[in-house]
Structure formats: structure tokens, C-alpha cells
Protein backbone atom coordinates (compact mmCIF):
# COMPACT_ATOMS: atom_id res chain seq x y z
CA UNK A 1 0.00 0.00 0.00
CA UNK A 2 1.07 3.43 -0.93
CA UNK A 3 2.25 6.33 1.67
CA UNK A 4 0.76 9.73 1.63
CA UNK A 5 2.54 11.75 -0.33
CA UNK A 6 3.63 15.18 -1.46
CA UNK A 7 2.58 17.03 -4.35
CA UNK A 8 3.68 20.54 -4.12
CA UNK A 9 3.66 21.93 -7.52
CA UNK A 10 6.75 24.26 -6.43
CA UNK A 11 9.62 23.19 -8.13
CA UNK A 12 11.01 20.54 -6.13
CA UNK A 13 15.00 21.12 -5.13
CA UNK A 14 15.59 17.60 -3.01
CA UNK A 15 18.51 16.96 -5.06
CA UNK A 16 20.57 20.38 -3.69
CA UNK A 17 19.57 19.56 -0.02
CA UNK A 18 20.78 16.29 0.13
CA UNK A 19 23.97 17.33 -2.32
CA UNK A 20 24.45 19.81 0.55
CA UNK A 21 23.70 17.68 3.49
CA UNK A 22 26.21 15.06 1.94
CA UNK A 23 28.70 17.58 2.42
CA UNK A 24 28.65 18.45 5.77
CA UNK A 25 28.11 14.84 7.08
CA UNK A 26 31.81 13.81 8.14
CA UNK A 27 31.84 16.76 9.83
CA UNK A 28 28.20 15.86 11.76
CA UNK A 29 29.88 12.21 12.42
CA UNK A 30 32.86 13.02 14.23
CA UNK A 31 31.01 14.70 16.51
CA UNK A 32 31.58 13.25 20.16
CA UNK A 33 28.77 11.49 21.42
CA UNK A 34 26.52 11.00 18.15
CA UNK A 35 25.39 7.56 18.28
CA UNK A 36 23.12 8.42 15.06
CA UNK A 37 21.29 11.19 12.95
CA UNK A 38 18.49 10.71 11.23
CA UNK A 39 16.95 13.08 7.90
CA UNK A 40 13.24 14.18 9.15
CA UNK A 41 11.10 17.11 7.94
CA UNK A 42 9.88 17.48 4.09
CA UNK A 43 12.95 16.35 3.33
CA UNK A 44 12.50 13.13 4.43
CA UNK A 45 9.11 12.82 2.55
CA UNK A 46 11.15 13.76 -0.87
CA UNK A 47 10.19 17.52 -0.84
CA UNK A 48 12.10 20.65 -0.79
CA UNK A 49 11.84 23.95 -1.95
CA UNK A 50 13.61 27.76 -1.37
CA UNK A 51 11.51 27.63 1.82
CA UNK A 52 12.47 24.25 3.18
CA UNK A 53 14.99 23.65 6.00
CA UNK A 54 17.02 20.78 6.34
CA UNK A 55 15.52 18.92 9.49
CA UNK A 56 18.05 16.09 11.41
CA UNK A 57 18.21 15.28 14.39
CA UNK A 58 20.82 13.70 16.22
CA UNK A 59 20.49 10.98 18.93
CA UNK A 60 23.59 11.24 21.42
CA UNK A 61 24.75 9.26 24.55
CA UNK A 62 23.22 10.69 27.98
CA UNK A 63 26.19 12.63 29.04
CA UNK A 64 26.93 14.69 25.77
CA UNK A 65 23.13 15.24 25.77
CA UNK A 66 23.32 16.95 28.86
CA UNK A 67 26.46 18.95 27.63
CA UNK A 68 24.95 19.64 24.79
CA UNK A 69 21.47 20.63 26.58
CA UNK A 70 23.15 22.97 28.96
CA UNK A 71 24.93 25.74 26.53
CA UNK A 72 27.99 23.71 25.40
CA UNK A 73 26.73 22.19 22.42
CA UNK A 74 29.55 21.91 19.37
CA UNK A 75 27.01 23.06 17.09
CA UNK A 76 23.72 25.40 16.74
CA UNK A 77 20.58 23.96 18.28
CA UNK A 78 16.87 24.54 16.47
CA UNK A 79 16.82 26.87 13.36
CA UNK A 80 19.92 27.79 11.87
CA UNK A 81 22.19 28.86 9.13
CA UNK A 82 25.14 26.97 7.66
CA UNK A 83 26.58 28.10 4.64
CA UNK A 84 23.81 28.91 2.27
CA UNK A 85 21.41 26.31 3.79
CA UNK A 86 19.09 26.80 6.61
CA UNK A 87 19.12 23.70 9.15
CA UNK A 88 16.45 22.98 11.97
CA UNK A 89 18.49 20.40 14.26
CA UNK A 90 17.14 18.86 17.36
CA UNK A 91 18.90 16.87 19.85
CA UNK A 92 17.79 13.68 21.56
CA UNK A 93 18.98 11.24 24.11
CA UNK A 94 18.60 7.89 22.84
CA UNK A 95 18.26 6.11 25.96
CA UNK A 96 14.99 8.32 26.73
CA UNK A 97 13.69 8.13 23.31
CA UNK A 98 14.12 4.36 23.56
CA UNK A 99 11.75 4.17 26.67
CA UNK A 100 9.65 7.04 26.34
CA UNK A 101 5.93 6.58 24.82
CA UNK A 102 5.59 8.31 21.46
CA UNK A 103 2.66 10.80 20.44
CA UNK A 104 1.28 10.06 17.00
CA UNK A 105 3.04 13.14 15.16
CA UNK A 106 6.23 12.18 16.32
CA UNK A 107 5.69 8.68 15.25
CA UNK A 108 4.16 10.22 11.70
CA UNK A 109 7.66 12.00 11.39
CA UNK A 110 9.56 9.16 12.46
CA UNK A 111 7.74 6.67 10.03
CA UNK A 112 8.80 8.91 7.25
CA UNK A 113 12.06 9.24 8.57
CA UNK A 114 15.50 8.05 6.97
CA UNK A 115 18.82 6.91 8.91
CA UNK A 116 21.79 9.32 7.62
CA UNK A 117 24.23 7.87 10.35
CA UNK A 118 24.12 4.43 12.62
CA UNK A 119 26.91 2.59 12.94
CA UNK A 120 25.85 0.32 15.87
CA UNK A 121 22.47 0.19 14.21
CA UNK A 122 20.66 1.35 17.84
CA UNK A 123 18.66 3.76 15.54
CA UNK A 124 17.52 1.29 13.07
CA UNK A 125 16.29 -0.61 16.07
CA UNK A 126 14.94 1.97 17.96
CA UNK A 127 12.73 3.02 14.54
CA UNK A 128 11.70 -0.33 13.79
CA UNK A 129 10.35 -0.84 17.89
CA UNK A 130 8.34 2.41 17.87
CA UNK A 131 7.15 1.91 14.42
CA UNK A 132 5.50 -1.61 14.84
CA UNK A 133 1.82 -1.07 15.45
CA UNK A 134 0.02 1.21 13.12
CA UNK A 135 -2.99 3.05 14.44
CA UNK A 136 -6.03 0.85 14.00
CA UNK A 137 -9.29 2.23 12.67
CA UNK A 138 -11.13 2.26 15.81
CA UNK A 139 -8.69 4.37 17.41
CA UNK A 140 -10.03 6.95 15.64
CA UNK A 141 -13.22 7.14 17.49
CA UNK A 142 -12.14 9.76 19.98
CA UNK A 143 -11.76 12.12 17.09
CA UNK A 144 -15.23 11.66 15.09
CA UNK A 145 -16.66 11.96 18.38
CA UNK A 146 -14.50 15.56 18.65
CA UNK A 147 -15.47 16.03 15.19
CA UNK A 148 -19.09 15.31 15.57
CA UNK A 149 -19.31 17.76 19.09
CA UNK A 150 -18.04 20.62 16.88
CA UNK A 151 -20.02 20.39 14.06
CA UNK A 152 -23.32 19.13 15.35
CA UNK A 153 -23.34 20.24 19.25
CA UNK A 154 -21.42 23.25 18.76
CA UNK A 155 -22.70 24.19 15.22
CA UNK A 156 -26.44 24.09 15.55
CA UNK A 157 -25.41 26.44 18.87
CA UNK A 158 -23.81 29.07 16.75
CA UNK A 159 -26.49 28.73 14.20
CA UNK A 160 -29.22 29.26 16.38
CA UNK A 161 -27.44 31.92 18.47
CA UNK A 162 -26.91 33.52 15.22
CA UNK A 163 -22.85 34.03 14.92
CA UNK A 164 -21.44 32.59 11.89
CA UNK A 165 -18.00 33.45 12.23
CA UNK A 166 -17.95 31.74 15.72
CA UNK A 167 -19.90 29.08 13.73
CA UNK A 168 -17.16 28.49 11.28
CA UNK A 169 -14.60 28.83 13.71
CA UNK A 170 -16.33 25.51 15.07
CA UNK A 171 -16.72 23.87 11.77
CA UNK A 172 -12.75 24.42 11.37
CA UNK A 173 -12.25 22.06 14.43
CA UNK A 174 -14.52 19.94 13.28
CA UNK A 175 -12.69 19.80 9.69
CA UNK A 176 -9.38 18.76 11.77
CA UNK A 177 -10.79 16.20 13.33
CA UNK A 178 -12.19 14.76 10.33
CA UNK A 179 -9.02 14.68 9.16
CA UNK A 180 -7.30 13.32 11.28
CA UNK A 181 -9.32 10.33 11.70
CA UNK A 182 -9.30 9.61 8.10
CA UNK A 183 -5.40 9.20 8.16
CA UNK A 184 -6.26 7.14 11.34
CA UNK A 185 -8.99 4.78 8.98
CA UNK A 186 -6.01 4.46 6.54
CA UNK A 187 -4.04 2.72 9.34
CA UNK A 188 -1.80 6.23 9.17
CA UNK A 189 -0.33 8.28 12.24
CA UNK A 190 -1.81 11.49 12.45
CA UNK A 191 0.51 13.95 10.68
CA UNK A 192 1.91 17.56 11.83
CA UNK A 193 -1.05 19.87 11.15
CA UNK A 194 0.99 21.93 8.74
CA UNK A 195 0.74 18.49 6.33
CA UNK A 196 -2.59 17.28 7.51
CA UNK A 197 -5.05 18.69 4.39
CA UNK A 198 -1.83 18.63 1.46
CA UNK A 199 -1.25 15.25 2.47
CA UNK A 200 -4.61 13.73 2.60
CA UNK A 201 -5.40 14.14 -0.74
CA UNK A 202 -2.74 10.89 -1.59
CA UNK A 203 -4.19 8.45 1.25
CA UNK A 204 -5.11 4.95 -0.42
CA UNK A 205 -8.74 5.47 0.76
CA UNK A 206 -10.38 8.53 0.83
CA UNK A 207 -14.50 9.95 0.66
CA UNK A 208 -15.65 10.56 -3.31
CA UNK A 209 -14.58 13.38 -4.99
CA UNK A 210 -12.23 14.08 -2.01
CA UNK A 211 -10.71 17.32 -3.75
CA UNK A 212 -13.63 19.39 -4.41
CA UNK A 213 -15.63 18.01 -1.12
CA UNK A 214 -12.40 19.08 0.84
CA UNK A 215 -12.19 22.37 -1.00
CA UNK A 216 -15.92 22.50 0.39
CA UNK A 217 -15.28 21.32 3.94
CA UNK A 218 -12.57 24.06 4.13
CA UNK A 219 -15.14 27.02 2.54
CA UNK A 220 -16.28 29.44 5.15
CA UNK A 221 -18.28 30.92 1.74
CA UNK A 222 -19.56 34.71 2.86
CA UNK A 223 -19.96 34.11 6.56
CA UNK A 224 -23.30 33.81 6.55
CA UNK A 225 -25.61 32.11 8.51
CA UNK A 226 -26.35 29.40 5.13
CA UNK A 227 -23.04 28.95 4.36
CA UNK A 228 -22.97 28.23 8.23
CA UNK A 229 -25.32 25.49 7.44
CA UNK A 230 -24.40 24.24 4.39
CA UNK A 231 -20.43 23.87 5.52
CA UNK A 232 -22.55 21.83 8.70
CA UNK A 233 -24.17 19.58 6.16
CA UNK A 234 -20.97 18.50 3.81
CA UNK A 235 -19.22 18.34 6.62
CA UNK A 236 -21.63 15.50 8.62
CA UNK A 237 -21.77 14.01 4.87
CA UNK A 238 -18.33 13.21 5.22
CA UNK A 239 -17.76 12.44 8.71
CA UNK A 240 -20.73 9.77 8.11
CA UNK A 241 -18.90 8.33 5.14
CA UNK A 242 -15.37 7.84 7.11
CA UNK A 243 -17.65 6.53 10.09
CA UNK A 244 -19.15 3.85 7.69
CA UNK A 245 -15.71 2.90 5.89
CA UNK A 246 -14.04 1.81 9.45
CA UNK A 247 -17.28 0.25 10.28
CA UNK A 248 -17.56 -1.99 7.11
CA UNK A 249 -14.09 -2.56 7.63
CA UNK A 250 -13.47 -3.27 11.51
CA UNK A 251 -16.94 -4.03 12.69
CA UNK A 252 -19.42 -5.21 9.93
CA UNK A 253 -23.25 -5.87 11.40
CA UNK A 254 -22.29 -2.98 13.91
CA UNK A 255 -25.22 -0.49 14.00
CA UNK A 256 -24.38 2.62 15.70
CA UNK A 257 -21.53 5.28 15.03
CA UNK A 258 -17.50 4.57 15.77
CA UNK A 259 -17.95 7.08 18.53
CA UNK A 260 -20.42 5.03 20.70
CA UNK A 261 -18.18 2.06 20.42
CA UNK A 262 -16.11 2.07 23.71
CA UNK A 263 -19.79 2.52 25.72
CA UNK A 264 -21.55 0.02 23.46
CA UNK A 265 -18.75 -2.76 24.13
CA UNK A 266 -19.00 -2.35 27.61
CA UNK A 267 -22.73 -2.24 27.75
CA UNK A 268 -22.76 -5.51 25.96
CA UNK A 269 -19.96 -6.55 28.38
CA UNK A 270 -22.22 -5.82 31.33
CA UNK A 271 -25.56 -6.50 30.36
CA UNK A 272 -25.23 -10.55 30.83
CA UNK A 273 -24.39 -10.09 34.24
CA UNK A 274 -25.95 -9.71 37.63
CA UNK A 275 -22.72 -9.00 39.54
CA UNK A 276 -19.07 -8.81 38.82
CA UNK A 277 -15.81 -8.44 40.57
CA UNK A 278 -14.02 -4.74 40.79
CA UNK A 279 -11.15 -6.25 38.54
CA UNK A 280 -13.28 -7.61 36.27
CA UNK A 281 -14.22 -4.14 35.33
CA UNK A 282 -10.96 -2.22 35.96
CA UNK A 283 -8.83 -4.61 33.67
CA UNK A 284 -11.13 -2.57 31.22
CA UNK A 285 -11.97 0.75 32.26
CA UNK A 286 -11.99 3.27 35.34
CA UNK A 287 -14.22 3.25 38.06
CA UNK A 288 -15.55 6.44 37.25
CA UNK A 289 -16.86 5.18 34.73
CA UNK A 290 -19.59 3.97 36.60
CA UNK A 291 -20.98 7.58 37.99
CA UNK A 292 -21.79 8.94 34.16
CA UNK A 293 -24.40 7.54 31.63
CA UNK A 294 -26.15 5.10 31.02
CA UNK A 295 -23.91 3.28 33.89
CA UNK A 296 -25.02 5.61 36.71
CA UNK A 297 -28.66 4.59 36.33
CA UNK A 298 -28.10 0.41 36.53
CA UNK A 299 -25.17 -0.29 38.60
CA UNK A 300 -23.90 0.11 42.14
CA UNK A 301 -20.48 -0.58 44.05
CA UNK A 302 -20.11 -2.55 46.91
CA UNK A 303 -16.20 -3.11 48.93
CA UNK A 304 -15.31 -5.65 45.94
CA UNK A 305 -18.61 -6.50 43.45
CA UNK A 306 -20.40 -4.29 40.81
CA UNK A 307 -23.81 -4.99 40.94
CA UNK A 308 -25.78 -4.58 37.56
CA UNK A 309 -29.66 -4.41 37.23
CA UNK A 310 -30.39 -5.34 33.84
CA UNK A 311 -34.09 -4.65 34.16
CA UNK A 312 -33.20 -0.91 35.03
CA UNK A 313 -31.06 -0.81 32.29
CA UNK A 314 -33.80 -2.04 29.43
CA UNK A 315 -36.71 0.36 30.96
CA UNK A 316 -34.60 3.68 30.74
CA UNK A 317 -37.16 4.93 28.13
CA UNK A 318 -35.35 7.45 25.64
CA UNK A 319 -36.60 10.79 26.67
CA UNK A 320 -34.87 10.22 29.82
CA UNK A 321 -31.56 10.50 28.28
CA UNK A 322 -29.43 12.89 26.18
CA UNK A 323 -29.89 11.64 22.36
CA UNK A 324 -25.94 10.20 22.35
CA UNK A 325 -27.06 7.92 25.21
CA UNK A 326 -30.41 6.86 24.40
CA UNK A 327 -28.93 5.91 21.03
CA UNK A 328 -26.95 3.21 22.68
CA UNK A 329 -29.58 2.20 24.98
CA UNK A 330 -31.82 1.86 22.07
CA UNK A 331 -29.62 -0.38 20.44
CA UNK A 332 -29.15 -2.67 23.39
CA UNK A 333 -32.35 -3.00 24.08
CA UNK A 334 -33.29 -3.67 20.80
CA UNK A 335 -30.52 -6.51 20.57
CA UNK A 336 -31.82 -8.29 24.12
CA UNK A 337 -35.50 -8.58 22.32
């Protein structure tokens, strides 16, 4: 499967970069305490231009780190000029990056990543650990339920209160999110937001007519109240598409949104059940769990047992309930007939 890509239409000037980066490389290695360097940035993705920098970033043993951390460093930290070239270098200790949990958009940056210098091949290593598990679908349903707040909850708001531009600024969070869980559905790390719409537009799977819809998710129009509404509407279009792509794909014969998922499963994990140890339910989620809805309104917690009244749980009638919630009620209840 292909990687996103870029397509800058700028003429691309990779070829001088790396001619200069080549160059200065000895010079980089013999550098005490460099264990490796690695090319990151645009570069890295095969992209540069008169307003790229050349990103790298060098891994070093925990002592020079700290020298280099503390004002003695050999060599200019963050952005900076060498010869005709601006550089953006970073510095890392590899023993901490080697332990330390990774955020997606430092794993996006590292999958793209390539190895300029390793000679014990700790880098290589180090790449291939953190790299191992790409995002599944599902994890993406934090972010259409982000997605879905700002457009829906926080849109009809705005639209009713009658401020479009506080509208849009909404529907611009909500575009974000969208994205981002559509790089997620493509089993991608979330890139660095300054990539997130260029790079989209190459993902393997993507909504129909993904350019002009995007061009339309992105339109504020003439900041009026309709093109408040009508930027609403493309906008749930397309978060119901990407919604019903991981679905078809992850959880076929599932009937409600991504975003219910992690409450549905554990509905369907309780519902069986009269009582149930404290572990039982903390191997899988919090105890706090337990105060907020539907939960609140079936269950109860004694010293070491949760006890679970199932027929509480099936005669919550829907009114009773915000519309999320009585969704997944709804759907359990419909599922025990």
C-alpha cells in the first residue's frame, strides 16, 4: 500500500539539499557522542523547496546530551544557518527516546524518517520498535466523536445563536478532526497539522470526490448564517462516510456510530451479568466510569462487586436521556428482544 505523499507543484530542489547535506556529514559524524542522525522534515518525505529547511536530528549518549542541553553544544541547536542552507536540528537522548511513549506526530515523522548515520544500528532498532503497530481504525473514534461535538453540538449552537463566524470557527475544528481520523482509517499516524489537508489528498482510501468536497469542507463561503449550514451539512456528509468505511471494515453488522463504540462494548460486556468483581471491570476501564451515563442509572459498588440491574437498564425509556445515550440504549435494548 502506498504512503501519503507530497505534491507541491513548487519546483522541487531535493537533489541540492541532500547534495548539501552530503557535504557536511563527516563533519556531523565526528562529533563526540553521536550515536546516530536521522533526515526528518519534508525532506524526508522527498520535498524541498527555497523555503524548506534541512531537518536532522541527532540521537547522542546521555552525558553529551546533557552537555549539549546545557549551553555547550559543538554546534547550533533549532533553526539555523550553515553556509547557504538553513538547518532545523534537534537533539535527543537515545536512551529516553528508547523508553519514552511516542505521540502520533512524532511517530508520523519518524515513520517517514530516513537513517543518515548508525553505525551500531541502535537507531535502526529503535525506529523499527516504535514503528511496529500502526494506528487501527477504531482508534479513531475519539476524534469523530471531537469532530461530531463541533459540528453538530457546537454548530447548531452558533447557528441558532446567530454568529457565523464563531460558527465556522467551530466547523474548522470539526474539519481537523475529520481529518485526522481519516489518516487514522487508513491505518496512518496522524501527521503535523501543517501536512494534515496537502497530504490527505494521496491516502489509499479517501470519501468521493475528495478534492472538491475538501475544498468544500474548508469554505467558510460569505460568513453567513447558510453557508454556516451548508459547511454543517458536507461536513456530517463526510464524517458519516469515514464513520461507515471503518465500520464496514473493523466491525461489519455494527449499528451505531464509531464514537459510541467504547460505551456500546462495555454495555454488551455488562448486560449478561448480575454482579461482577471490581477487577473484572478495571482490567477494562476506570471506576468512574460507573458515575456517568447510562452506567449511573443500573449499577452500584459494593467493597469488591459491581452490581448490575439489567431490568433498570432495558426500561430507561429514551426521553430520559441525552440523544448520544439513548442511542446506545436503544440499540441494546433492541438486541436483548
Amino acid at each position: 500500500m502506498s504512503r501519503p505523499y507530497v505534491t507541491a507543484t513548487s519546483t522541487n530542489k531535493l537533489h541540492l539539499f541532500l547534495a548539501e547535506l552530503d557535504s557536511r556529514m563527516k563533519d556531523f559524524e565526528s562529533l563526540d557522542g553521536v550515536l546516530g542522525i536521522t533526515l526528518n522534515g519534508g525532506l524526508s518525505r522527498g520535498y524541498a523547496d527555497e523555503l524548506s529547511e534541512i531537518d536532522l536530528v541527532f540521537y547522542l549518549e546521555s552525558s553529551p546530551y546533557e552537555l549539549w542541553n546545557s549551553g555547550q553544544s559543538p554546534i547550533p541547536l533549532g533553526i539555523t544557518r550553515i553556509g547557504s542552507y538553513l538547518y532545523d536540528i534537534k537533539i535527543s537522548d537515545l536512551e529516553e527516546e528508547q523508553q519514552r511513549s511516542w505521540e502520533s506526530v512524532a511517530l508520523w515523522d519518524l515513520s517517514y524518517a530516513k537513517v543518515l548515520y548508525d553505525p551500531t544500528g541502535q537507531i535502526a532498532k529503535m525506529m523499527s520498535e516504535k514503528l511496529a503497530h500502526t494506528p487501527e481504525p477504531l482508534h479513531a473514534e475519539g476524534l469523530l466523536f471531537n469532530c461530531w461535538w463541533y459540528f453538530r453540538l457546537a454548530g447548531d449552537i452558533w447557528i441558532h445563536r446567530g454568529d457565523p463566524v464563531q460558527g465556522h470557527s467551530m466547523l474548522n475544528m470539526a474539519a481537523i478532526r475529520l481529518l485526522e481520523a481519516l489518516f487514522i482509517a487508513n491505518h496512518e499516524y496522524v501527521p503535523h497539522e501543517k501536512w494534515l489537508v496537502h497530504m490527505s489528498r494521496t491516502l489509499p482510501w479517501t470519501p468521493d470526490c475528495w478534492e472538491t468536497r475538501l475544498k468544500e469542507m474548508m469554505s467558510t463561503g460569505d460568513l453567513s448564517k447558510d453557508s454556516l449550514i451548508v459547511r454543517q451539512a458536507i461536513i456530517e456528509h463526510l464524517w458519516r462516510e469515514v464513520d461507515s468505511y471503518i465500520i464496514s471494515k473493523e466491525c461489519p453488522g455494527y449499528n451505531l456510530n464509531v464514537m459510541h463504540k467504547t460505551f456500546y462494548d462495555l454495555l454488551k460486556f455488562l448486560l449478561p451479568k448480575d454482579s461482577l468483581p471490581i477487577k473484572e471491570w478495571t482490567d477494562r476501564m476506570g471506576l468512574s466510569m460507573l458515575s456517568r451515563e447510562p452506567f449511573v442509572r443500573f449499577t452500584s459498588v459494593t467493597k469488591d462487586q459491581i452490581i448490575v440491574d439489567k431490568h433498570k437498564l432495558l426500561s430507561i425509556q429514551p426521553e430520559e436521556l441525552d440523544s448520544w445515550f439513548a442511542a446506545l440504549v436503544e440499540q441494546i435494548k433492541e438486541e436483548s428482544e
